[in-house]
PDB file of N, CA and C in Angstrom:
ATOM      1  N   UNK A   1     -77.431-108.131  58.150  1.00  0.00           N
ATOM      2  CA  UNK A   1     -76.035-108.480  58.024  1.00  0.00           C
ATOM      3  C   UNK A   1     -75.545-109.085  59.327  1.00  0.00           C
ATOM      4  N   UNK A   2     -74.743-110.612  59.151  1.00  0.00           N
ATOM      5  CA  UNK A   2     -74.204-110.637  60.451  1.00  0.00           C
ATOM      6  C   UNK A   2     -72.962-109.945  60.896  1.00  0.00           C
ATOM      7  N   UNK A   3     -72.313-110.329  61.766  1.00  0.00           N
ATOM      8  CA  UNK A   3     -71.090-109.720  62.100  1.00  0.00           C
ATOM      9  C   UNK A   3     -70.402-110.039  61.520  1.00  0.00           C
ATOM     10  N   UNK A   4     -70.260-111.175  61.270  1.00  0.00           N
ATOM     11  CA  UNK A   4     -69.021-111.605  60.702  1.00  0.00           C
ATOM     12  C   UNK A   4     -68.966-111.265  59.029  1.00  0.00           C
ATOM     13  N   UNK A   5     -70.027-110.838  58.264  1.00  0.00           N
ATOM     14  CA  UNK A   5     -69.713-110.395  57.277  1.00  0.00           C
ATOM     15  C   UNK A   5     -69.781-108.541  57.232  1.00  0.00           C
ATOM     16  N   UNK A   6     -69.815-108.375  58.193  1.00  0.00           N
ATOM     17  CA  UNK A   6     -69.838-106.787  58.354  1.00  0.00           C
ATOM     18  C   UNK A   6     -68.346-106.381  58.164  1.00  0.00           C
ATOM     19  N   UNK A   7     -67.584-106.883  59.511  1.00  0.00           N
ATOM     20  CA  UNK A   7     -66.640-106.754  59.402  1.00  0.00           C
ATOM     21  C   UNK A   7     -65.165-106.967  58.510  1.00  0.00           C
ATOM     22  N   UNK A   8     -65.442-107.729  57.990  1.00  0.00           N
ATOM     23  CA  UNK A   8     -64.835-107.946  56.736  1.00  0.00           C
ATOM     24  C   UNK A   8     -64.630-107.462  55.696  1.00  0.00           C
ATOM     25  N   UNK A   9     -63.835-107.191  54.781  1.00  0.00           N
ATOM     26  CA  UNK A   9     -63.278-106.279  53.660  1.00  0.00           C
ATOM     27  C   UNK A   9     -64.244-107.368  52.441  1.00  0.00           C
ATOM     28  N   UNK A  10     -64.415-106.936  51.410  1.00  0.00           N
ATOM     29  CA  UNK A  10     -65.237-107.808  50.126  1.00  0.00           C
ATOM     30  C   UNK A  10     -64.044-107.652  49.078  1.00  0.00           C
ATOM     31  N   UNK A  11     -63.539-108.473  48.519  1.00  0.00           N
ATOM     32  CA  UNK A  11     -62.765-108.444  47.481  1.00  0.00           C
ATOM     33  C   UNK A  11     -63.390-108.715  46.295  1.00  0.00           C
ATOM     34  N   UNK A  12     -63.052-107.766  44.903  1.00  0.00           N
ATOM     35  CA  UNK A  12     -63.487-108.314  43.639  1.00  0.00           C
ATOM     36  C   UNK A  12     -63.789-109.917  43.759  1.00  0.00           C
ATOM     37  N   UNK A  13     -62.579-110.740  43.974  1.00  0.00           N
ATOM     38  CA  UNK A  13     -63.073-112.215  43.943  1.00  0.00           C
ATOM     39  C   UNK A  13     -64.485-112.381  44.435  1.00  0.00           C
ATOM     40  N   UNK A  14     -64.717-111.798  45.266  1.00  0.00           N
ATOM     41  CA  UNK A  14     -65.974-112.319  46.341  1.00  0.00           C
ATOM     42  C   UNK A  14     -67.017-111.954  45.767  1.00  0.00           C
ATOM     43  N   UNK A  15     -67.036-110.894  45.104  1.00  0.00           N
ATOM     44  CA  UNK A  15     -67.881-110.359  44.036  1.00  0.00           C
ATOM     45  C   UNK A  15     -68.180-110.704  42.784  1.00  0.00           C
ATOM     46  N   UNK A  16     -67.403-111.821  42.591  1.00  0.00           N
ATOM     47  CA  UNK A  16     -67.559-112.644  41.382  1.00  0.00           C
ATOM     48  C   UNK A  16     -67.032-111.930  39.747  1.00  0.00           C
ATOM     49  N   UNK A  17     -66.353-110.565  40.154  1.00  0.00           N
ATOM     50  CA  UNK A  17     -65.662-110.089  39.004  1.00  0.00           C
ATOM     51  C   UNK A  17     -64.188-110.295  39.361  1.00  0.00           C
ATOM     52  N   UNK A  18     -63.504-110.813  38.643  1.00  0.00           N
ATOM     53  CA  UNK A  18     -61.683-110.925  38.683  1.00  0.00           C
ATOM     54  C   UNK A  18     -61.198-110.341  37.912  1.00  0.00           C
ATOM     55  N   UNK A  19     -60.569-109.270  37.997  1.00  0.00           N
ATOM     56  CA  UNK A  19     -59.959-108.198  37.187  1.00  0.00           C
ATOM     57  C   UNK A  19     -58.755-108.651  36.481  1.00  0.00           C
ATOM     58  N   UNK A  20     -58.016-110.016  35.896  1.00  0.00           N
ATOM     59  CA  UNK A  20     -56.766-109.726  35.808  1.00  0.00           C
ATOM     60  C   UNK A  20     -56.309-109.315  35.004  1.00  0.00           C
ATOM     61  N   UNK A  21     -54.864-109.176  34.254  1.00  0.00           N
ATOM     62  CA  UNK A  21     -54.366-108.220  33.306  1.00  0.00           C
ATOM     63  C   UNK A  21     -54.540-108.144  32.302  1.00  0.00           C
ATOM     64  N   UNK A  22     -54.252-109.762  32.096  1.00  0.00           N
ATOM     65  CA  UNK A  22     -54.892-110.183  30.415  1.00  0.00           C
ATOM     66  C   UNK A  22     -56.485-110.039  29.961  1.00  0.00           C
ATOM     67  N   UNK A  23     -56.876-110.076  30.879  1.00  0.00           N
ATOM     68  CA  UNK A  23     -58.435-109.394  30.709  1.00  0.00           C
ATOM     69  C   UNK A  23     -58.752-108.158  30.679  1.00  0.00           C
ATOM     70  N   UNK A  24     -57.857-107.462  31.556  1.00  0.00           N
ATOM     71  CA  UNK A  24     -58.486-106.018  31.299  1.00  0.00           C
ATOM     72  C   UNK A  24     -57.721-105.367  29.660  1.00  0.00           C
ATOM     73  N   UNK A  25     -56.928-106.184  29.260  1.00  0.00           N
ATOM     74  CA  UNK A  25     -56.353-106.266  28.220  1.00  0.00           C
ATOM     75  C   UNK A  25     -57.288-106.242  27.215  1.00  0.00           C
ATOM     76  N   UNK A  26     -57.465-107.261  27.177  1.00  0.00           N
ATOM     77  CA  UNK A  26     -58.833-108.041  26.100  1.00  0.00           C
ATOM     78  C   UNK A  26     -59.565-106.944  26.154  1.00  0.00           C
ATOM     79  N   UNK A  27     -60.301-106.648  27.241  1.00  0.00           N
ATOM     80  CA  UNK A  27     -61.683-105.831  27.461  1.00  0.00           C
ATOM     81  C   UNK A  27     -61.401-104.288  26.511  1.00  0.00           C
ATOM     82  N   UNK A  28     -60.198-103.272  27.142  1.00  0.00           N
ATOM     83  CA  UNK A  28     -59.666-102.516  25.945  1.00  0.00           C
ATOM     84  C   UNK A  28     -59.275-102.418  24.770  1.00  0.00           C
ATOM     85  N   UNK A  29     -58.668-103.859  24.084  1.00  0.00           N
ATOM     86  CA  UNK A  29     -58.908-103.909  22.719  1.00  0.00           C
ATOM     87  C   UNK A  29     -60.124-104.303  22.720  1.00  0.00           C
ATOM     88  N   UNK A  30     -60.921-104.957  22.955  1.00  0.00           N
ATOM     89  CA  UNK A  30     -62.263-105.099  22.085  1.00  0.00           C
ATOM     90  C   UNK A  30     -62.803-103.977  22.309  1.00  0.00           C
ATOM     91  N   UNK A  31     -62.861-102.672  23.032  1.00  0.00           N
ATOM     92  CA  UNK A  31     -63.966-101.800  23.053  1.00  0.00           C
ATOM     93  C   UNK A  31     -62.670-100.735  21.870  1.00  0.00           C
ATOM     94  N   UNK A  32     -61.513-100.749  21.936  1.00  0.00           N
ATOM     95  CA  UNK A  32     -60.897-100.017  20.699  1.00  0.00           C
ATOM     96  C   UNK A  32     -61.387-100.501  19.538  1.00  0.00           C
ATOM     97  N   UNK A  33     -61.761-101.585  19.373  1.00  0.00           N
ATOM     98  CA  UNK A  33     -62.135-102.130  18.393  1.00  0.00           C
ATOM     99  C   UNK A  33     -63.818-101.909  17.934  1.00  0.00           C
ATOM    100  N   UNK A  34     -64.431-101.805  18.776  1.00  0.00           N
ATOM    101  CA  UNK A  34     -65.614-101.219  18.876  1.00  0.00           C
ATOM    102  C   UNK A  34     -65.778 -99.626  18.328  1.00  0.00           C
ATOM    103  N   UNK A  35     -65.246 -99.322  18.756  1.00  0.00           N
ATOM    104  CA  UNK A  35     -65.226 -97.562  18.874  1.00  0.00           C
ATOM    105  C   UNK A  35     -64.587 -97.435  17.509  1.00  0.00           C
ATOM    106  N   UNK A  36     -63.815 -97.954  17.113  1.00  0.00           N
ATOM    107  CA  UNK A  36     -62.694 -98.134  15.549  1.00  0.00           C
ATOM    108  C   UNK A  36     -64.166 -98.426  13.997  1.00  0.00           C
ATOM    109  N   UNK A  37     -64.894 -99.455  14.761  1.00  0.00           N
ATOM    110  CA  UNK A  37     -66.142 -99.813  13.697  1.00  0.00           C
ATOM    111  C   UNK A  37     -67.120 -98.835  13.835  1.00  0.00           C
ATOM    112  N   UNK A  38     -67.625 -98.034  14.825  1.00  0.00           N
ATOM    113  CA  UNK A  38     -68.310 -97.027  14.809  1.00  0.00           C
ATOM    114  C   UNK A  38     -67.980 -95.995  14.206  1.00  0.00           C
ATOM    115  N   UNK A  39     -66.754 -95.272  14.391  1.00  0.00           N
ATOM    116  CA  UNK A  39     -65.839 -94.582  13.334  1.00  0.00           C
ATOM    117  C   UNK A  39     -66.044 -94.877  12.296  1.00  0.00           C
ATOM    118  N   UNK A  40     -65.505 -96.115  11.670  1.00  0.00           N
ATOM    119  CA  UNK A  40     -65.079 -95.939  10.102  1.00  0.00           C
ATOM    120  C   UNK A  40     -67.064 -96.150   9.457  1.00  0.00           C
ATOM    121  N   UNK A  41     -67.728 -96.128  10.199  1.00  0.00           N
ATOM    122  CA  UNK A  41     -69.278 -96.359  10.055  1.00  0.00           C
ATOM    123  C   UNK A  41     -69.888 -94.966   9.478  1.00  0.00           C
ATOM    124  N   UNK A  42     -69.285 -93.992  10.132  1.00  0.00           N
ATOM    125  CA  UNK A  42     -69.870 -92.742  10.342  1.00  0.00           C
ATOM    126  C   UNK A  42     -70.455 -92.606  11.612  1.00  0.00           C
ATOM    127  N   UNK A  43     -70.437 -92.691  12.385  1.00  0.00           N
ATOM    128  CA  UNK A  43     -71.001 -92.723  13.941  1.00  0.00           C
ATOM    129  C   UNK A  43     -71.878 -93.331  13.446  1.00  0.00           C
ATOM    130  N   UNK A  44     -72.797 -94.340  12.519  1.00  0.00           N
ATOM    131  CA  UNK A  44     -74.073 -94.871  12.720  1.00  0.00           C
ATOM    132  C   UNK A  44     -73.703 -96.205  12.709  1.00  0.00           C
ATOM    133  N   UNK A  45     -74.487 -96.766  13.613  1.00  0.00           N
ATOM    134  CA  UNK A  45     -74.928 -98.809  13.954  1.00  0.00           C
ATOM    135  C   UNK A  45     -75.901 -99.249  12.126  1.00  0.00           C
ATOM    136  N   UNK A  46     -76.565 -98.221  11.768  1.00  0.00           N
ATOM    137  CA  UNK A  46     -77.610 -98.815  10.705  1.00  0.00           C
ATOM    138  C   UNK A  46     -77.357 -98.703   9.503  1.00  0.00           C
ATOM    139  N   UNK A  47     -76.280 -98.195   9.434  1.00  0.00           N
ATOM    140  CA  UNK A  47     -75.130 -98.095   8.096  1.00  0.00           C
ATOM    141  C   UNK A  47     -75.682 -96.674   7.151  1.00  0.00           C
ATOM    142  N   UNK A  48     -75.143 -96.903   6.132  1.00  0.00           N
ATOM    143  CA  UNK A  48     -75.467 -95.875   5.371  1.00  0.00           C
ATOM    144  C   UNK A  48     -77.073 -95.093   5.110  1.00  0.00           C
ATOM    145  N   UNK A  49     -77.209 -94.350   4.566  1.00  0.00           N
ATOM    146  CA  UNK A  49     -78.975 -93.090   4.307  1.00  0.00           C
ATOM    147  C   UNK A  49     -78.771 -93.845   2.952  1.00  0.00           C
ATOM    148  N   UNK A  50     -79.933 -94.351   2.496  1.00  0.00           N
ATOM    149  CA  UNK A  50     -80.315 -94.680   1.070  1.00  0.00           C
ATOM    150  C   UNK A  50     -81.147 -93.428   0.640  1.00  0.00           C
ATOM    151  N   UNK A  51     -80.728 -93.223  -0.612  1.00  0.00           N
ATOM    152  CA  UNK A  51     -81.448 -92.159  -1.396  1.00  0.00           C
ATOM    153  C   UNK A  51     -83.114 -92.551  -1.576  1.00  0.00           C
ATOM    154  N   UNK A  52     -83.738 -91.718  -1.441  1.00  0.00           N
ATOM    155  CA  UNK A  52     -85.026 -92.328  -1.647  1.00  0.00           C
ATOM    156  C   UNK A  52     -85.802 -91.579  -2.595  1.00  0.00           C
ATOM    157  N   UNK A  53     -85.243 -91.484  -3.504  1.00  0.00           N
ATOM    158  CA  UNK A  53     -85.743 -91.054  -4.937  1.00  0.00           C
ATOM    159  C   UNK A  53     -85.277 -92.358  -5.741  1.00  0.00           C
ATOM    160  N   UNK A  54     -84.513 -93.207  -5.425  1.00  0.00           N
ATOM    161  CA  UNK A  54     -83.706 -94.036  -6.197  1.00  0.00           C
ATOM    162  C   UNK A  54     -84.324 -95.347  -6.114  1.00  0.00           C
ATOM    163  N   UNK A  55     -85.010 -96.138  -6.965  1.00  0.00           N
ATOM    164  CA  UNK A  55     -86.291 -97.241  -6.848  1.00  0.00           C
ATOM    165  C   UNK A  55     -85.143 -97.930  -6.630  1.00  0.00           C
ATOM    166  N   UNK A  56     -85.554 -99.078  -5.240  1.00  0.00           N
ATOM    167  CA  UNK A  56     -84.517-100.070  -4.787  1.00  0.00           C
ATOM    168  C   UNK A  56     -84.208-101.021  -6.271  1.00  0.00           C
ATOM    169  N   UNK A  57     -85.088-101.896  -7.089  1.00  0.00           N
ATOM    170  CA  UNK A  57     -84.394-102.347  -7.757  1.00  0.00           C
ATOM    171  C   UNK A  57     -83.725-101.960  -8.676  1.00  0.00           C
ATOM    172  N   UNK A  58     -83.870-100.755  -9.429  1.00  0.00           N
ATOM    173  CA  UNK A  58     -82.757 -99.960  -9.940  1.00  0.00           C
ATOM    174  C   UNK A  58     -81.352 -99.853  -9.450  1.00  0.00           C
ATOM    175  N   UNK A  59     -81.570 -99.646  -8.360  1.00  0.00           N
ATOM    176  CA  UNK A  59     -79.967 -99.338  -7.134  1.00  0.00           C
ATOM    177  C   UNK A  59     -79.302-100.773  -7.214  1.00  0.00           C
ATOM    178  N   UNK A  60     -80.316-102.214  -6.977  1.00  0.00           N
ATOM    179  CA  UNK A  60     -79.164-103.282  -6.906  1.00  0.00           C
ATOM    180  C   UNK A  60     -79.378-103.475  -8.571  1.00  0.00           C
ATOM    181  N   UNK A  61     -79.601-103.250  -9.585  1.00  0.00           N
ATOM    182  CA  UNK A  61     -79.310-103.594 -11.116  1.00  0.00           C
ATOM    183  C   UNK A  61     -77.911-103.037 -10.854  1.00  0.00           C
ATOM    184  N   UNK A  62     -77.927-101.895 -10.690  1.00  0.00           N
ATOM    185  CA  UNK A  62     -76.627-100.727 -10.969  1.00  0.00           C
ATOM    186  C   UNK A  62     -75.754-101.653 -10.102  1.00  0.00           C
ATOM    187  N   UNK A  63     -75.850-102.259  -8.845  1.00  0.00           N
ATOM    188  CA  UNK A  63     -74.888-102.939  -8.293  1.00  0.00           C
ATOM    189  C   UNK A  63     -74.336-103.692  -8.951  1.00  0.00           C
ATOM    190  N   UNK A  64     -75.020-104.523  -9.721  1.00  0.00           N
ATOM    191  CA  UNK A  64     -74.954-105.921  -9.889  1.00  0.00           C
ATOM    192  C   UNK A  64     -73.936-105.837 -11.244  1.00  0.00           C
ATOM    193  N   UNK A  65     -74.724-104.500 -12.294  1.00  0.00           N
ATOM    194  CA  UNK A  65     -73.636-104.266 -13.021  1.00  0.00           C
ATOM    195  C   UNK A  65     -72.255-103.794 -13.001  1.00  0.00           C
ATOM    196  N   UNK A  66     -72.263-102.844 -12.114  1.00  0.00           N
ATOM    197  CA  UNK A  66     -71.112-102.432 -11.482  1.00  0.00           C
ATOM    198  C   UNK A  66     -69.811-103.587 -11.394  1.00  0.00           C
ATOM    199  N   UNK A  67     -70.494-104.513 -10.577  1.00  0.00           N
ATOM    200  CA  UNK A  67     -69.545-105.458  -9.666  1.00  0.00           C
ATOM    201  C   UNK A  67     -69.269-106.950 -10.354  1.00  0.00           C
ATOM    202  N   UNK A  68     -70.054-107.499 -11.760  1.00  0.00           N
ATOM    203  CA  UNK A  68     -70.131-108.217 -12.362  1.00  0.00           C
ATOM    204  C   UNK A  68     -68.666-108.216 -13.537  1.00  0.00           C
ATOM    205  N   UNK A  69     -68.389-109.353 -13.699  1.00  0.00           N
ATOM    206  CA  UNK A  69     -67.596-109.479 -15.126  1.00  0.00           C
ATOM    207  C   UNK A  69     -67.980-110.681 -15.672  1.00  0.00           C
ATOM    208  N   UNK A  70     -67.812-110.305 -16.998  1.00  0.00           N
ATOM    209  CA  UNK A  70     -68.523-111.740 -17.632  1.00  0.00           C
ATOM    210  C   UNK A  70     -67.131-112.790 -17.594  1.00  0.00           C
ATOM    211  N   UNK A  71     -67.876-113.639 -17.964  1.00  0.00           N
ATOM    212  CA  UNK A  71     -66.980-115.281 -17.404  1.00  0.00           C
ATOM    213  C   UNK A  71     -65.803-115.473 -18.551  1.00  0.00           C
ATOM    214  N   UNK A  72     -65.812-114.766 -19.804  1.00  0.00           N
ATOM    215  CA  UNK A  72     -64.917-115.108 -20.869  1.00  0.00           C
ATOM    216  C   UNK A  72     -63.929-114.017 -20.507  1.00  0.00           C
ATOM    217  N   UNK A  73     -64.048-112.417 -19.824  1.00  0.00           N
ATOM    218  CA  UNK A  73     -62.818-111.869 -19.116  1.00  0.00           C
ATOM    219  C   UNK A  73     -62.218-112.638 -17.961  1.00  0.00           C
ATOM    220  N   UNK A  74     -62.852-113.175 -17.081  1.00  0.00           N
ATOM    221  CA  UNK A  74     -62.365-113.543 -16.412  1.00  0.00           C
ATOM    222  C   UNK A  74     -61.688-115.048 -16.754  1.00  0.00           C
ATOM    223  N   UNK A  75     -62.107-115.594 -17.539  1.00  0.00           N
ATOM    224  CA  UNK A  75     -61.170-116.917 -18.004  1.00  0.00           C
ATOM    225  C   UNK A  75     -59.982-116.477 -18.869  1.00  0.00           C
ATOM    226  N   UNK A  76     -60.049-115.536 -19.373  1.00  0.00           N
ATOM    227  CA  UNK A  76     -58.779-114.699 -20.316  1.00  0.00           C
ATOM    228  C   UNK A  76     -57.731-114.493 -19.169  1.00  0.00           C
ATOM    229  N   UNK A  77     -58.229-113.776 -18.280  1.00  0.00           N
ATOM    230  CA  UNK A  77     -57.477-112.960 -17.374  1.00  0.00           C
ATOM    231  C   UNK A  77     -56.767-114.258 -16.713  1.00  0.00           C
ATOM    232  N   UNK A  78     -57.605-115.418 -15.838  1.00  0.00           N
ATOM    233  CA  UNK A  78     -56.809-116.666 -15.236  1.00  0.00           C
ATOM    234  C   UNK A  78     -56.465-117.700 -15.908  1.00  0.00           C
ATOM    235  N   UNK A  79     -56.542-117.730 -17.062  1.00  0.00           N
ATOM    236  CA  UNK A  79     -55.895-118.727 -17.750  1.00  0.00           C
ATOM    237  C   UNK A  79     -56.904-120.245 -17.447  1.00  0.00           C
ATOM    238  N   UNK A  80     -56.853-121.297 -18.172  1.00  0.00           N
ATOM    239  CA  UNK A  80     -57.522-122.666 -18.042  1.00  0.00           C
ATOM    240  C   UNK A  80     -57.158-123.047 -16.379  1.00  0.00           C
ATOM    241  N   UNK A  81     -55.882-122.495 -15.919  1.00  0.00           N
ATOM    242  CA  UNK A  81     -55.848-123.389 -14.235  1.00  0.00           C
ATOM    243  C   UNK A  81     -55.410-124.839 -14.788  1.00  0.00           C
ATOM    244  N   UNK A  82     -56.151-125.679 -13.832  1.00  0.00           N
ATOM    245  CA  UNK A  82     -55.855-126.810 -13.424  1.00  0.00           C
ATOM    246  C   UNK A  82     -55.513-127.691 -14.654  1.00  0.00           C
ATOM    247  N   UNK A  83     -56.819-127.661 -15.362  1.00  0.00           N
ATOM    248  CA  UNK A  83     -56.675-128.676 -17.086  1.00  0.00           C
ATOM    249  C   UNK A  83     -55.480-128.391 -17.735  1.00  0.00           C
ATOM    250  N   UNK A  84     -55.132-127.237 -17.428  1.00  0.00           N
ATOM    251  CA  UNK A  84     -53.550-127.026 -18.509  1.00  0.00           C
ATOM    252  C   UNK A  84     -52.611-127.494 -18.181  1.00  0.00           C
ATOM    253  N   UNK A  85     -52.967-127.231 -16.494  1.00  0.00           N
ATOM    254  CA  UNK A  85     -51.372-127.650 -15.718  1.00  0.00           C
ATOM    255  C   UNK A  85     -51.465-129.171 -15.826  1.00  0.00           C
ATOM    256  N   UNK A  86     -52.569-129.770 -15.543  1.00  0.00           N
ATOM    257  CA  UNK A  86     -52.594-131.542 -15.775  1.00  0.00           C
ATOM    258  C   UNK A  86     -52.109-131.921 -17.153  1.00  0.00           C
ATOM    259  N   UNK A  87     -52.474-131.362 -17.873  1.00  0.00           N
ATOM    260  CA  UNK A  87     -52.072-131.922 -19.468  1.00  0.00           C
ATOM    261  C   UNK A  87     -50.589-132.000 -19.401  1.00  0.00           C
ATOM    262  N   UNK A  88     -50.013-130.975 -18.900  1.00  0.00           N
ATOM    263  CA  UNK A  88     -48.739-130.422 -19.324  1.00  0.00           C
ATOM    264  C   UNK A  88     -47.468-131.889 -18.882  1.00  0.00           C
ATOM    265  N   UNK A  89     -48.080-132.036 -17.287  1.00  0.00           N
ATOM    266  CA  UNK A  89     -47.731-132.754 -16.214  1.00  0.00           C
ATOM    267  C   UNK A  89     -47.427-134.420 -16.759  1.00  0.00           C
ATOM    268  N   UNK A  90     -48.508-134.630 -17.641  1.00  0.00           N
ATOM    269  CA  UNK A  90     -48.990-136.015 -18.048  1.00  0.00           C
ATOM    270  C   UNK A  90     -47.835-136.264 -19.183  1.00  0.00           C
TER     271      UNK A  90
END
C-alpha cells in the first residue's frame, strides 16, 4: 500500500457499490417479492411432491379433462363475436 492510499478514507463510490435510495428501494421490494413466492410455494423452489402411485399419464389425462371445454359450450356461452356484429353493422 502506498501512502497516499493508506491514508485516505474509501467510500462506497470507490468501491464500485452506490447505495442510493431508489435502489435500496428496488433491492427490498424485489427480495419482498422473493420471499412472498417462496411463501405462497410452500417453502419449496421445485414446486409441488407428485404422488407416485399415480402413472404420470393418467395425472395429465385427468388434467386435461378437468381443464378442457368442448368448443360448442364455449361458442354458446360467447356468442358468434365478430360475424354477428359485422352483419348487423352492414
Amino acid at each position: 500500500m502506498s501512502a497516499l492510499t493508506r491514508n485516505r478514507r474509501v467510500s462506497a463510490a470507490d468501491k464500485g457499490t452506490v447505495r442510493t435510495f431508489p435502489a435500496v428501494l428496488g433491492l427490498g421490494a424485489g427480495l419482498a417479492v422473493l420471499q412472498g413466492v417462496f411463501d405462497y410455494t410452500g417453502g419449496k423452489l421445485s414446486g409441488y411432491e407428485k404422488d407416485p402411485s399415480i402413472d404420470e399419464y393418467e395425472r395429465k389425462e385427468q388434467l386435461r379433462k378437468n381443464r378442457r371445454r368442448p368448443i360448442q359450450e364455449t361458442l354458446d356461452e360467447l356468442g358468434e363475436g365478430r360475424g354477428m356484429m359485422s352483419s348487423l353493422i352492414v
